[in-house]
PDB file of N, CA and C in Angstrom:
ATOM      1  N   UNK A   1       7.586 -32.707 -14.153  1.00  0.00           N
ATOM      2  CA  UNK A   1       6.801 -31.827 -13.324  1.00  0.00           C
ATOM      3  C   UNK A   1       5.516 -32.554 -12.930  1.00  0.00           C
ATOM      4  N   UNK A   2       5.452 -32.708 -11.978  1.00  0.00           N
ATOM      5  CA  UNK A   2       4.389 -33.401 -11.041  1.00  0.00           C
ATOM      6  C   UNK A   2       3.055 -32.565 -11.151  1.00  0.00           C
ATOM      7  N   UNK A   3       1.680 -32.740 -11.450  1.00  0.00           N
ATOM      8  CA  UNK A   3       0.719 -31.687 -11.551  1.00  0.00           C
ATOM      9  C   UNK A   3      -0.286 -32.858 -11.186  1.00  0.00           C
ATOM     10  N   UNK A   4      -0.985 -31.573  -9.718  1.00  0.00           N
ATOM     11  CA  UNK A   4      -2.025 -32.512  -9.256  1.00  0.00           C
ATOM     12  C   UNK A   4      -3.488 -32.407 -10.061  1.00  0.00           C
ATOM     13  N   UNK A   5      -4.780 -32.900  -9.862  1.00  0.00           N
ATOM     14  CA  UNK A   5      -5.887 -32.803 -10.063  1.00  0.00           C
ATOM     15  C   UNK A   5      -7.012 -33.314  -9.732  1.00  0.00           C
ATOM     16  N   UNK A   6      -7.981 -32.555  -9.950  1.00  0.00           N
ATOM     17  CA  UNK A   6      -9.039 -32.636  -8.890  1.00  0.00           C
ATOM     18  C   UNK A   6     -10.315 -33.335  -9.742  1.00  0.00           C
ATOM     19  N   UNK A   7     -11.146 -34.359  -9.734  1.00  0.00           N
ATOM     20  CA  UNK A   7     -11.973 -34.313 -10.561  1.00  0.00           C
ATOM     21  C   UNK A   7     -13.524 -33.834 -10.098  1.00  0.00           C
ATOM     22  N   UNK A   8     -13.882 -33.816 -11.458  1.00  0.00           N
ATOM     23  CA  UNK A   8     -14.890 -32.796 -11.273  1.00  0.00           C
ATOM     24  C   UNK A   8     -15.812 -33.258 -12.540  1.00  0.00           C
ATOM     25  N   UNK A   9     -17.065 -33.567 -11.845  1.00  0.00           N
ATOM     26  CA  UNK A   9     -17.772 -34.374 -12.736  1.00  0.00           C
ATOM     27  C   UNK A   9     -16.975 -35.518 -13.587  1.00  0.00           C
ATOM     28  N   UNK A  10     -17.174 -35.564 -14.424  1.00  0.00           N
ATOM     29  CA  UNK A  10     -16.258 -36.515 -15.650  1.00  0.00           C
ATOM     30  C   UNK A  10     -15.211 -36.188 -15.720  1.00  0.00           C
ATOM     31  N   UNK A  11     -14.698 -34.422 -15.308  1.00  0.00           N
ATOM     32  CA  UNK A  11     -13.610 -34.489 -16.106  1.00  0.00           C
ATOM     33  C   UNK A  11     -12.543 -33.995 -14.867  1.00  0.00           C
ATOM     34  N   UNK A  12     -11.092 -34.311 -15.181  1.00  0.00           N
ATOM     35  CA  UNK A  12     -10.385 -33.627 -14.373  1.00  0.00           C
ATOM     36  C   UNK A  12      -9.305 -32.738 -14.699  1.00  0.00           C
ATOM     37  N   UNK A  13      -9.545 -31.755 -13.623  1.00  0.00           N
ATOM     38  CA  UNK A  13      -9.225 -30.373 -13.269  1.00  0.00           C
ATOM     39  C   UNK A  13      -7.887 -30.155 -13.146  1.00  0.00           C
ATOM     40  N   UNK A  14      -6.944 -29.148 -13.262  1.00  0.00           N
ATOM     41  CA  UNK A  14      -5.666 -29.070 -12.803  1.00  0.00           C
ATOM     42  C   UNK A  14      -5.716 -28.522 -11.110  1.00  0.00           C
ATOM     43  N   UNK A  15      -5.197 -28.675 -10.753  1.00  0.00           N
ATOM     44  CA  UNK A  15      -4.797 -28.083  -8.960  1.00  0.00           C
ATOM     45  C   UNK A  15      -4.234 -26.534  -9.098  1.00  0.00           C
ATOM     46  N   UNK A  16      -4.771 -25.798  -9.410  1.00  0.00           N
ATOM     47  CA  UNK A  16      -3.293 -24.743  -9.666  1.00  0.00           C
ATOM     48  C   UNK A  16      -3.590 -23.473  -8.415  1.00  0.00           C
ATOM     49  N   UNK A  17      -2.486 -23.110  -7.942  1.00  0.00           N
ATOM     50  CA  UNK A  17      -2.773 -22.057  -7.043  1.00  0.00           C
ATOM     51  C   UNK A  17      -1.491 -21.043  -7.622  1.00  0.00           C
ATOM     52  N   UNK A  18      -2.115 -19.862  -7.242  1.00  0.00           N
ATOM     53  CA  UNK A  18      -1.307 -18.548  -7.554  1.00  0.00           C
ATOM     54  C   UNK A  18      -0.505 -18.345  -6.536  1.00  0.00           C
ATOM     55  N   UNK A  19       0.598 -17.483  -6.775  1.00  0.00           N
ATOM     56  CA  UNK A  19       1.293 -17.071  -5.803  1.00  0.00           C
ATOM     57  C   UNK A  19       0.953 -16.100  -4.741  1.00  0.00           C
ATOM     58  N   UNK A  20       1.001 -16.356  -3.348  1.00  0.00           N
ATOM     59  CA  UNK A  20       0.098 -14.940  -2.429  1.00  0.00           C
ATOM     60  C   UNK A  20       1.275 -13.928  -2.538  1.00  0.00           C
ATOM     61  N   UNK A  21       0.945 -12.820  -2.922  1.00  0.00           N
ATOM     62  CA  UNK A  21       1.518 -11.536  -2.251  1.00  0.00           C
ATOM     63  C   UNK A  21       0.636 -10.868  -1.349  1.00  0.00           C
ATOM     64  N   UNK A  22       1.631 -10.400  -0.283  1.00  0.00           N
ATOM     65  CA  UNK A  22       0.907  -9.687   0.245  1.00  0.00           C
ATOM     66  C   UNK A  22       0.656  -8.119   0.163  1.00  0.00           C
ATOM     67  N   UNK A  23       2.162  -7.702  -0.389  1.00  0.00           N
ATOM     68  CA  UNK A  23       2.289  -6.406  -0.236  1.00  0.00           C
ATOM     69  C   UNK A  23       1.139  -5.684  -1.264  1.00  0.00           C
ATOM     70  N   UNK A  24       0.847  -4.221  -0.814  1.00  0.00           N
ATOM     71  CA  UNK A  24      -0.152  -3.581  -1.976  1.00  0.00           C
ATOM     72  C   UNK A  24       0.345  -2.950  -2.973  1.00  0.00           C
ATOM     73  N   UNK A  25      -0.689  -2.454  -3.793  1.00  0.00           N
ATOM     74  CA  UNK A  25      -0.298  -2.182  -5.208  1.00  0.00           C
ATOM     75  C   UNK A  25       0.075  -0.820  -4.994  1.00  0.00           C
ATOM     76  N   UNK A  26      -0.799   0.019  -4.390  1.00  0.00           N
ATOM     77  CA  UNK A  26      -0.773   1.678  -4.231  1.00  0.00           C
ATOM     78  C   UNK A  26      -1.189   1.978  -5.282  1.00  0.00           C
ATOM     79  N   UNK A  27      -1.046   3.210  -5.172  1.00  0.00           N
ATOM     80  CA  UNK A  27      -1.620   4.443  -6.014  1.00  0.00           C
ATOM     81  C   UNK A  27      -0.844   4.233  -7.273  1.00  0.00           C
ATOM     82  N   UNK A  28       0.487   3.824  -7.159  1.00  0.00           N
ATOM     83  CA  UNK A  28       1.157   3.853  -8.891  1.00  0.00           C
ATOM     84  C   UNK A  28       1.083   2.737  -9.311  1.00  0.00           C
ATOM     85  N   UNK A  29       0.825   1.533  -8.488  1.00  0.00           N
ATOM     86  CA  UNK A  29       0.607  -0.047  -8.969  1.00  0.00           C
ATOM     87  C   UNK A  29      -0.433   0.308  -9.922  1.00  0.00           C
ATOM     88  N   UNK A  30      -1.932   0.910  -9.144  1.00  0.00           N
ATOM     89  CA  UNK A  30      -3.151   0.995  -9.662  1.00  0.00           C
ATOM     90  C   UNK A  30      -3.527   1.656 -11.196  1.00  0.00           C
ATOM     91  N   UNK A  31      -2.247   2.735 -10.992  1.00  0.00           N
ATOM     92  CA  UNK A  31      -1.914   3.651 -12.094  1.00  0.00           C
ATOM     93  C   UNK A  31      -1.619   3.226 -13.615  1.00  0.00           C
ATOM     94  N   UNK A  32      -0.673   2.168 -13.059  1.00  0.00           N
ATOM     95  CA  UNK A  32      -0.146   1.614 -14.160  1.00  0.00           C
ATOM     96  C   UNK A  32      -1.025   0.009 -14.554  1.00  0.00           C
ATOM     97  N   UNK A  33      -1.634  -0.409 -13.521  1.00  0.00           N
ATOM     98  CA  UNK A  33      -2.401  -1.170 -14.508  1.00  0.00           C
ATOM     99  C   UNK A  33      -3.548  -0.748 -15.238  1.00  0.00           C
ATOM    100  N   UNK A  34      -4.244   0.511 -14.745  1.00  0.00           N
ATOM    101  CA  UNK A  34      -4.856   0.666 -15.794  1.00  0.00           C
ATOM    102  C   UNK A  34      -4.286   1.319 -17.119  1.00  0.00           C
ATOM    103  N   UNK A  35      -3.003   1.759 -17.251  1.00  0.00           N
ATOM    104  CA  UNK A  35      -2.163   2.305 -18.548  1.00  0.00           C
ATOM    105  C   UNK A  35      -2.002   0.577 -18.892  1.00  0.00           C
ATOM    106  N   UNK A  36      -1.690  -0.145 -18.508  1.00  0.00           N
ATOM    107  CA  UNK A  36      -1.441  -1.766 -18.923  1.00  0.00           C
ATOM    108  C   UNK A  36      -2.892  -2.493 -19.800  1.00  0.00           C
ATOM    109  N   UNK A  37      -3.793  -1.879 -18.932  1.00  0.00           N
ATOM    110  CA  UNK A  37      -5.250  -2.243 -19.543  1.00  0.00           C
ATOM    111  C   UNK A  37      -5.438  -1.622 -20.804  1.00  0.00           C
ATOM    112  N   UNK A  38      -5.398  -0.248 -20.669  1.00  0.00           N
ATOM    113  CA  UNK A  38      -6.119   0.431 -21.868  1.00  0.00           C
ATOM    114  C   UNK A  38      -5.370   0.163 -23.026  1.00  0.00           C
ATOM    115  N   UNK A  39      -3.427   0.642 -22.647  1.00  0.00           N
ATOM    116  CA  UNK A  39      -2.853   1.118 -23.728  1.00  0.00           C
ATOM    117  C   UNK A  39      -1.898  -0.513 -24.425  1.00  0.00           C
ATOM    118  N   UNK A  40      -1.754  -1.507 -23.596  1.00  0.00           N
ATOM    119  CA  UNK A  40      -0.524  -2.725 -23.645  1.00  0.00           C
ATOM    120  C   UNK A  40      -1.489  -4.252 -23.477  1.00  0.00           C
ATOM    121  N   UNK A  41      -2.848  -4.435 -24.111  1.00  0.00           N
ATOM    122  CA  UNK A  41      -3.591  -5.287 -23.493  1.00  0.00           C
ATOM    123  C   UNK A  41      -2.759  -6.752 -23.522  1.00  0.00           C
ATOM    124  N   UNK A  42      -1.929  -7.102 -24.448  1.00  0.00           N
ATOM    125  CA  UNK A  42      -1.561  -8.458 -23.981  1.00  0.00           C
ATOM    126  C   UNK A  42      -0.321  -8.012 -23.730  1.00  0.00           C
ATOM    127  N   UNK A  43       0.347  -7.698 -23.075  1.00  0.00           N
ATOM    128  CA  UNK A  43       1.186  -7.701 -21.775  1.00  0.00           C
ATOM    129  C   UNK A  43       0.508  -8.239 -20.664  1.00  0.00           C
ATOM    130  N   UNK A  44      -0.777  -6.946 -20.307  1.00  0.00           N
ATOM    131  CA  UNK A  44      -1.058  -7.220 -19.241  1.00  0.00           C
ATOM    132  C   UNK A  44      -2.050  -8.728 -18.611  1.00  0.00           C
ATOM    133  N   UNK A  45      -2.436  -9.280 -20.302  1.00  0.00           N
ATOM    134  CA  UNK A  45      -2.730 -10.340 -20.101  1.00  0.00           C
ATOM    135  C   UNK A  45      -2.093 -11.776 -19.607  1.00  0.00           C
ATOM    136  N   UNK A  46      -0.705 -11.280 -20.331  1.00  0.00           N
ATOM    137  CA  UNK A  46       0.438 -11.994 -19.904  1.00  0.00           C
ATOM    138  C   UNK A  46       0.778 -11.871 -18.484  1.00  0.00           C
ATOM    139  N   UNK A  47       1.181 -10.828 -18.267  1.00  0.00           N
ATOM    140  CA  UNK A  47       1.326 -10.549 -16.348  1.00  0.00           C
ATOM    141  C   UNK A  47      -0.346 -11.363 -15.744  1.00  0.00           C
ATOM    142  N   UNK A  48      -1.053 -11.325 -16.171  1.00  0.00           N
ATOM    143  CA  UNK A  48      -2.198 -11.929 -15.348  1.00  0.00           C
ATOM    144  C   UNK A  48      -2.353 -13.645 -15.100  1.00  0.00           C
ATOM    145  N   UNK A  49      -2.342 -13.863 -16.213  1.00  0.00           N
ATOM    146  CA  UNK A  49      -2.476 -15.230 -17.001  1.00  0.00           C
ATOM    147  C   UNK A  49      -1.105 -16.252 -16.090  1.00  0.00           C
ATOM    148  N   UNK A  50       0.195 -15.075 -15.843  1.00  0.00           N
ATOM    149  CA  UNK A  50       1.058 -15.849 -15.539  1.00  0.00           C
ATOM    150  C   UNK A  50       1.048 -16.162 -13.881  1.00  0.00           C
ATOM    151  N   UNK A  51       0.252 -15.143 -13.445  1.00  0.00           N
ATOM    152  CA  UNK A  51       0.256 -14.870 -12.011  1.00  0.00           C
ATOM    153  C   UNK A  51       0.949 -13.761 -11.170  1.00  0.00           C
ATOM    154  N   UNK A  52       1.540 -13.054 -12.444  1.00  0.00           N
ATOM    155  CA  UNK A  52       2.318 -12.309 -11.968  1.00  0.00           C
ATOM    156  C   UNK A  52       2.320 -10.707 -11.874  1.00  0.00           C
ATOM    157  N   UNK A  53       0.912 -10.452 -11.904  1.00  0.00           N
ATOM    158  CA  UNK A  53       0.577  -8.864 -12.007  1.00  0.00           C
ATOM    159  C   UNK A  53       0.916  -8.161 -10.987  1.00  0.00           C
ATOM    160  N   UNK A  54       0.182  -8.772  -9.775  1.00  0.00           N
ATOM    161  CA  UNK A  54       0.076  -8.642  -8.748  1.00  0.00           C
ATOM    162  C   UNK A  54       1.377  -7.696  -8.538  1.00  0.00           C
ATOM    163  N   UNK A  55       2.783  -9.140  -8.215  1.00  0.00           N
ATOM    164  CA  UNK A  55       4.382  -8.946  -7.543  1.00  0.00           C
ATOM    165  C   UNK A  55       4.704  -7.604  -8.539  1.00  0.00           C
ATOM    166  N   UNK A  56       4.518  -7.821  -9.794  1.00  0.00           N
ATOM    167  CA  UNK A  56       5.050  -6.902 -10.368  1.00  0.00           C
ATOM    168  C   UNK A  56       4.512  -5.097 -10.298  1.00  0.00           C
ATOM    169  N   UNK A  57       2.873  -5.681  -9.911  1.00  0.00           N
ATOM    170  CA  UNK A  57       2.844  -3.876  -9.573  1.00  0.00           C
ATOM    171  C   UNK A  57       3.065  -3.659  -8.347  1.00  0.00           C
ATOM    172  N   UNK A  58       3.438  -4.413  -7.417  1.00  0.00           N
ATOM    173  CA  UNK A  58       3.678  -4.269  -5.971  1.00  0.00           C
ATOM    174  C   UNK A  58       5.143  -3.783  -6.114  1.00  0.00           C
ATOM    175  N   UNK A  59       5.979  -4.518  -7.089  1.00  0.00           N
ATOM    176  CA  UNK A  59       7.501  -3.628  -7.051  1.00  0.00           C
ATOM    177  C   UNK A  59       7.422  -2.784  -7.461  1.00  0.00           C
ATOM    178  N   UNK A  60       6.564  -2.227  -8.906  1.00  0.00           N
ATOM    179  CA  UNK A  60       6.771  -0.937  -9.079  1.00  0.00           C
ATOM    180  C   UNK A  60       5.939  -0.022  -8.009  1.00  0.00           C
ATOM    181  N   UNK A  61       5.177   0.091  -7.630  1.00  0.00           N
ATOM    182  CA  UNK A  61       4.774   0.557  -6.607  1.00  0.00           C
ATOM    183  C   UNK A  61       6.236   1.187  -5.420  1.00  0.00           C
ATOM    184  N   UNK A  62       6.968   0.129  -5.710  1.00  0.00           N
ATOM    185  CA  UNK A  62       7.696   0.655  -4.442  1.00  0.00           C
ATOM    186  C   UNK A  62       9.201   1.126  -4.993  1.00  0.00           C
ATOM    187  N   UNK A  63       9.508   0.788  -6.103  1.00  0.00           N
ATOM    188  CA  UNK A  63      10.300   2.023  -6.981  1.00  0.00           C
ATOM    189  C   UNK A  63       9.546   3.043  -7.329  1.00  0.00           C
ATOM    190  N   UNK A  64       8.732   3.300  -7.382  1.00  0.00           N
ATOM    191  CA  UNK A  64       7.748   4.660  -7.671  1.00  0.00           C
ATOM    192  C   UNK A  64       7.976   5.380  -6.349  1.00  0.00           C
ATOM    193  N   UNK A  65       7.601   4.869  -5.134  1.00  0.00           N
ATOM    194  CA  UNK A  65       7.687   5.933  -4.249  1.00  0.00           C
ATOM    195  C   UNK A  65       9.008   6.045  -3.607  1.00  0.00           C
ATOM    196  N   UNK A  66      10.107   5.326  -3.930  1.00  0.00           N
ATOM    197  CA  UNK A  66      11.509   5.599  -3.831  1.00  0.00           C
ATOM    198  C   UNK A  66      12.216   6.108  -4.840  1.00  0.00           C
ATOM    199  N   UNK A  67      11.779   6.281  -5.837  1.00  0.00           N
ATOM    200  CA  UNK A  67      11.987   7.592  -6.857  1.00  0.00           C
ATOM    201  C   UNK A  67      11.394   8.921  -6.399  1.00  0.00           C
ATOM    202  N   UNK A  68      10.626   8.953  -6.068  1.00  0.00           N
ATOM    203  CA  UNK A  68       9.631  10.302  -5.567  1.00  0.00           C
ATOM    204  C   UNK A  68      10.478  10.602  -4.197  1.00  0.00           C
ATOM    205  N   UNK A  69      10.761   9.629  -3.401  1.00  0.00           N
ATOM    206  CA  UNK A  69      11.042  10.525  -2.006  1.00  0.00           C
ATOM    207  C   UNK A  69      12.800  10.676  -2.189  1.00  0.00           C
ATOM    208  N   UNK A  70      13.718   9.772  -3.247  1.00  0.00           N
ATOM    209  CA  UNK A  70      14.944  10.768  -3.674  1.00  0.00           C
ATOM    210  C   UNK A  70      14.889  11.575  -4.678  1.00  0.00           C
ATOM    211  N   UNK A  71      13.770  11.738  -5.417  1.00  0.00           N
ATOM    212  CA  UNK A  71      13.588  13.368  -6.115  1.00  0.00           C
ATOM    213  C   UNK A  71      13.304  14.334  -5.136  1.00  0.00           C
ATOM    214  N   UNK A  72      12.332  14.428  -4.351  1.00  0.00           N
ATOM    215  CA  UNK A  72      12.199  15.128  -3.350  1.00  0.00           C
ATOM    216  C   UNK A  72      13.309  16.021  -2.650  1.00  0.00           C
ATOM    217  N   UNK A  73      13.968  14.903  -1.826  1.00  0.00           N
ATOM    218  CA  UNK A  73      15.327  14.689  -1.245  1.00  0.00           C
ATOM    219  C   UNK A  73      16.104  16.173  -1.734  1.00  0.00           C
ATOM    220  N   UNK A  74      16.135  15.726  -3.382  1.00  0.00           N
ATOM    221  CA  UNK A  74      17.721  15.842  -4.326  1.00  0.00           C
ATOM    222  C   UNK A  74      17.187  17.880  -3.974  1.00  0.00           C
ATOM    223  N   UNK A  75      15.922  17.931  -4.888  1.00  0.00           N
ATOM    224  CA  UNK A  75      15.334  19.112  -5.197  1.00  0.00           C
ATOM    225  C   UNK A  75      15.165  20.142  -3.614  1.00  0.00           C
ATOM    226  N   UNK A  76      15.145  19.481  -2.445  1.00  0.00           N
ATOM    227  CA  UNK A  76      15.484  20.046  -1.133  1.00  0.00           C
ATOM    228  C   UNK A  76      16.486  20.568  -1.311  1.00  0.00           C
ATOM    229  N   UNK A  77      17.699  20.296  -1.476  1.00  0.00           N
ATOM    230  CA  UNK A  77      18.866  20.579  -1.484  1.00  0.00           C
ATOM    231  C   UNK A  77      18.698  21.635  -2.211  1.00  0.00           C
ATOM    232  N   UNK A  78      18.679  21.043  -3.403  1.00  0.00           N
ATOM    233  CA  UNK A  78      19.144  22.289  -4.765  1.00  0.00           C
ATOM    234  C   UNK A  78      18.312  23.807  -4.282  1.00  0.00           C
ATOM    235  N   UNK A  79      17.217  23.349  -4.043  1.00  0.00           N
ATOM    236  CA  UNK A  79      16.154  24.728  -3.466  1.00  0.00           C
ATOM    237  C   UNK A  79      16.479  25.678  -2.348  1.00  0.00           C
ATOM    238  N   UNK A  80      17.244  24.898  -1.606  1.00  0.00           N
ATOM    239  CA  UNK A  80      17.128  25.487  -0.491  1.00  0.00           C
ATOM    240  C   UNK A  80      16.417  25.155   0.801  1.00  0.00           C
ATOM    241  N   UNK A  81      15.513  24.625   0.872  1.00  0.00           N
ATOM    242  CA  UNK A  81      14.557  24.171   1.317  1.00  0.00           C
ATOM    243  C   UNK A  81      14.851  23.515   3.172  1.00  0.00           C
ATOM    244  N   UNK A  82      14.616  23.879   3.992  1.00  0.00           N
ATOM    245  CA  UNK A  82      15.268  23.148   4.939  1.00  0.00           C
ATOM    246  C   UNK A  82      13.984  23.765   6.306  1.00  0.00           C
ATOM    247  N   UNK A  83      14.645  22.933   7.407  1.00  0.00           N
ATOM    248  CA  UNK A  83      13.995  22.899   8.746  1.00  0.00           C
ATOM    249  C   UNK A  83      13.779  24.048   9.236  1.00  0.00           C
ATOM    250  N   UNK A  84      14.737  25.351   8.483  1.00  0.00           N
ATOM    251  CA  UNK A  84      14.942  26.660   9.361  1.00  0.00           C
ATOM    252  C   UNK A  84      13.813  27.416   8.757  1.00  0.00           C
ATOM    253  N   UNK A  85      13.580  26.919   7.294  1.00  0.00           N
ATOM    254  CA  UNK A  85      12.345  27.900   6.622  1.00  0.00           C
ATOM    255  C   UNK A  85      10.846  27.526   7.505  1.00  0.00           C
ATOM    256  N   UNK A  86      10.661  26.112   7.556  1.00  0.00           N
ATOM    257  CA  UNK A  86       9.782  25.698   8.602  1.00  0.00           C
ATOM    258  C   UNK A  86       9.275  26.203   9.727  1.00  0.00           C
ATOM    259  N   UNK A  87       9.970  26.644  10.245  1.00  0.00           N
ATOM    260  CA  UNK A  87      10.339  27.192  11.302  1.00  0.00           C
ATOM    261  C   UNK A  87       9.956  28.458  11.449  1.00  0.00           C
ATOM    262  N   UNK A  88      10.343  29.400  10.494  1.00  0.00           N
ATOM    263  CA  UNK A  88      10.573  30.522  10.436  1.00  0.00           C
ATOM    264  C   UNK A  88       8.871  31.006   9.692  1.00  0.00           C
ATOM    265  N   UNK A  89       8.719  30.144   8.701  1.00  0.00           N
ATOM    266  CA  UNK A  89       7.666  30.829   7.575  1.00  0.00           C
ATOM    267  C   UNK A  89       6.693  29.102   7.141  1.00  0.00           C
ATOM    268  N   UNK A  90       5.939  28.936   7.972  1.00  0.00           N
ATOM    269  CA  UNK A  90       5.513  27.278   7.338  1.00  0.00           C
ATOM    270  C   UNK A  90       5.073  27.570   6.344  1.00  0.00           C
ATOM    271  N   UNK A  91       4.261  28.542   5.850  1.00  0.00           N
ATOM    272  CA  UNK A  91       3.292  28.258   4.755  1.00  0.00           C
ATOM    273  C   UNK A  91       4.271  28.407   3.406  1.00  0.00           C
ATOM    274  N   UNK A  92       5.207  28.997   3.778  1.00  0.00           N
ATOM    275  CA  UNK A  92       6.279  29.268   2.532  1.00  0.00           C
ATOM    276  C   UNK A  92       6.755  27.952   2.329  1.00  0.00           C
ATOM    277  N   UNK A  93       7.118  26.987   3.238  1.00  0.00           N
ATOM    278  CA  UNK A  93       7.590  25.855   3.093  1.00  0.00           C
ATOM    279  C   UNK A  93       6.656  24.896   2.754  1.00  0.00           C
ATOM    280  N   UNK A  94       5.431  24.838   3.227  1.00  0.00           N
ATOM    281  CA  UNK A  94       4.496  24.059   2.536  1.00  0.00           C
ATOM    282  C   UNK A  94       4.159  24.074   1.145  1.00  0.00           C
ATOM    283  N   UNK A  95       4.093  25.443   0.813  1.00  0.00           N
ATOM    284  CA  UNK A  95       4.051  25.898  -0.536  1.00  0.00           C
ATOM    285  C   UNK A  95       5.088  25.318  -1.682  1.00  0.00           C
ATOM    286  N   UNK A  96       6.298  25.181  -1.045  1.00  0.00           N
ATOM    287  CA  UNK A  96       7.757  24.490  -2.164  1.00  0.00           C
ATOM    288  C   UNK A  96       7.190  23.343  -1.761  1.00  0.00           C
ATOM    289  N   UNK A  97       6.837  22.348  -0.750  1.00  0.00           N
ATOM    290  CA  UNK A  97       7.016  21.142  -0.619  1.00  0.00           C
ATOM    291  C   UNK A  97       6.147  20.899  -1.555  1.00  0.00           C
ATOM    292  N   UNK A  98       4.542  21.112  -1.188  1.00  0.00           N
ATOM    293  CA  UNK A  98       3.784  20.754  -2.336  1.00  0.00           C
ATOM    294  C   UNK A  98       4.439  20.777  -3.743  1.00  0.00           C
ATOM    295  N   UNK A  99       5.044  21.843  -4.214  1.00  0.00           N
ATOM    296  CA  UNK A  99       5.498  22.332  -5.441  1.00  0.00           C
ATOM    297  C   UNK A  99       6.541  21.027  -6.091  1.00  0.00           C
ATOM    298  N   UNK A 100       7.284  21.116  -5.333  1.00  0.00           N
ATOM    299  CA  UNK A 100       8.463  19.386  -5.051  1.00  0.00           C
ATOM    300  C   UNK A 100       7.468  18.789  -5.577  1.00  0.00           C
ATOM    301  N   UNK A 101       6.698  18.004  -4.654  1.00  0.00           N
ATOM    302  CA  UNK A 101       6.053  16.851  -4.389  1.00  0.00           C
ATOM    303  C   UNK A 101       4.896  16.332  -5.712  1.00  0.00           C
ATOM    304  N   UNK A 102       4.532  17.554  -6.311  1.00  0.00           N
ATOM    305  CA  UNK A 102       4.127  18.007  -7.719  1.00  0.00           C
ATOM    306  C   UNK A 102       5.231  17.079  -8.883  1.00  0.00           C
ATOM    307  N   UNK A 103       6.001  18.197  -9.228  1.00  0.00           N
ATOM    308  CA  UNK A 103       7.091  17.706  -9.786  1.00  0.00           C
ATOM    309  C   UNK A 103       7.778  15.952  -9.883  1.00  0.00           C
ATOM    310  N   UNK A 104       8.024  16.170  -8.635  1.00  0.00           N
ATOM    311  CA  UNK A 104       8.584  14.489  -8.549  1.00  0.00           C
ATOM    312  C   UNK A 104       7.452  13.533  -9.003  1.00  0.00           C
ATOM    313  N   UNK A 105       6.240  13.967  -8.683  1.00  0.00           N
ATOM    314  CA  UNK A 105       5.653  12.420  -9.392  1.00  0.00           C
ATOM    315  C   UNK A 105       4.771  12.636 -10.761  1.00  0.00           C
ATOM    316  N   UNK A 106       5.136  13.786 -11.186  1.00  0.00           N
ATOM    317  CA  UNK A 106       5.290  13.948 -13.009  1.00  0.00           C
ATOM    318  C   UNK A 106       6.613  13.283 -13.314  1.00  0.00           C
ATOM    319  N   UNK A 107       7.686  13.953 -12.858  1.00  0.00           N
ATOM    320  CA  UNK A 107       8.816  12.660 -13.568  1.00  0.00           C
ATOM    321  C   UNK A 107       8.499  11.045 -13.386  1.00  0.00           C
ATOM    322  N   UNK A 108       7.591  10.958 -12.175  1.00  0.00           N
ATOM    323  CA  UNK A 108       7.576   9.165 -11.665  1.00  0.00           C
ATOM    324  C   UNK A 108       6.904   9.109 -12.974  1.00  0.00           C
ATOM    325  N   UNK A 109       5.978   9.508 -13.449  1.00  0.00           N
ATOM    326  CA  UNK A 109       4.371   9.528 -13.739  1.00  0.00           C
ATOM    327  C   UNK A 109       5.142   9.294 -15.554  1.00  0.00           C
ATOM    328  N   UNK A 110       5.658  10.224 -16.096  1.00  0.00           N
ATOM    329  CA  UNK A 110       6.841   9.912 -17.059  1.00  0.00           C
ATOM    330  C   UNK A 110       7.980   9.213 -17.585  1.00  0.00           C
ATOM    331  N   UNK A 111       8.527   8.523 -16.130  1.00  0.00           N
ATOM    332  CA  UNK A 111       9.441   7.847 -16.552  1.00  0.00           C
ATOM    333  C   UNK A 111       8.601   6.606 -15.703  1.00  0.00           C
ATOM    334  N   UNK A 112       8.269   6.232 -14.604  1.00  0.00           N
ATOM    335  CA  UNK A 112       7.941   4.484 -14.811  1.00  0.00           C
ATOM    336  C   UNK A 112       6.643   4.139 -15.099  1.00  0.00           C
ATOM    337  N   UNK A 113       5.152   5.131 -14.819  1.00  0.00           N
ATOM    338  CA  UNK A 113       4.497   4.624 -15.226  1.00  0.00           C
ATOM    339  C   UNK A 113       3.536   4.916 -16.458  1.00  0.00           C
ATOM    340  N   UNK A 114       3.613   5.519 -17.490  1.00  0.00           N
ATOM    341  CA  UNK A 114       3.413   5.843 -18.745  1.00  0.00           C
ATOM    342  C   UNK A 114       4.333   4.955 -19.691  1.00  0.00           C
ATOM    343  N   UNK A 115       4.864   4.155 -18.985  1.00  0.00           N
ATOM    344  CA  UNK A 115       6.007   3.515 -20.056  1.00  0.00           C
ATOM    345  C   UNK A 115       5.653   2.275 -20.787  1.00  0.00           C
TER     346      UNK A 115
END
């Protein structure tokens, strides 16, 4: 393995660059690193140290909100819930959606990022 370096004063430096991600962390990336901080400190030292915090809360981030929008989904169904109530009665339908939308990210909130 080839490793460049830079010197610097007397001594020399390694070259090292991190990997760019671009994508963001969101709201459950953010979530879970601070559960990573408080409750898992060398994990999350490990994810840091390695370069790899970042990618990794950027994926969960995006299994988090693709868990949430097929819980959503599933619980439409089962409820009842559809375009005609909309239609007919919004605030009734706003009222379940919120209620859904509640729900689904206590299970997210339980199963990926409290874990």
């Amino acid at each position: 393995m080839k490793m460049d370096y830079m010197p610097v004063g007397d001594y020399c430096i390694p070259n090292l660059e991190l990997p760019q991600e671009s994508r963001p962390i969101g709201k459950w990336g953010r979530m879970h690193r601070r559960y990573l901080e408080t409750y898992h400190p060398i994990r999350f030292n490990q994810l840091v140290l390695s370069g790899t915090l970042w990618t990794y809360l950027a994926d969960l981030n995006e299994q988090a909100q693709a868990r949430i929008e097929t819980l959503i989904e599933k619980m439409k169904t089962a409820e009842g819930v559809t375009e005609s109530l909309k239609a007919v009665d919004p605030m009734a339908w706003v009222q379940r959606m919120n209620s859904m939308r509640a729900r689904a990210e206590e299970i997210v909130r339980d199963e990926l990022i409290f874990v």
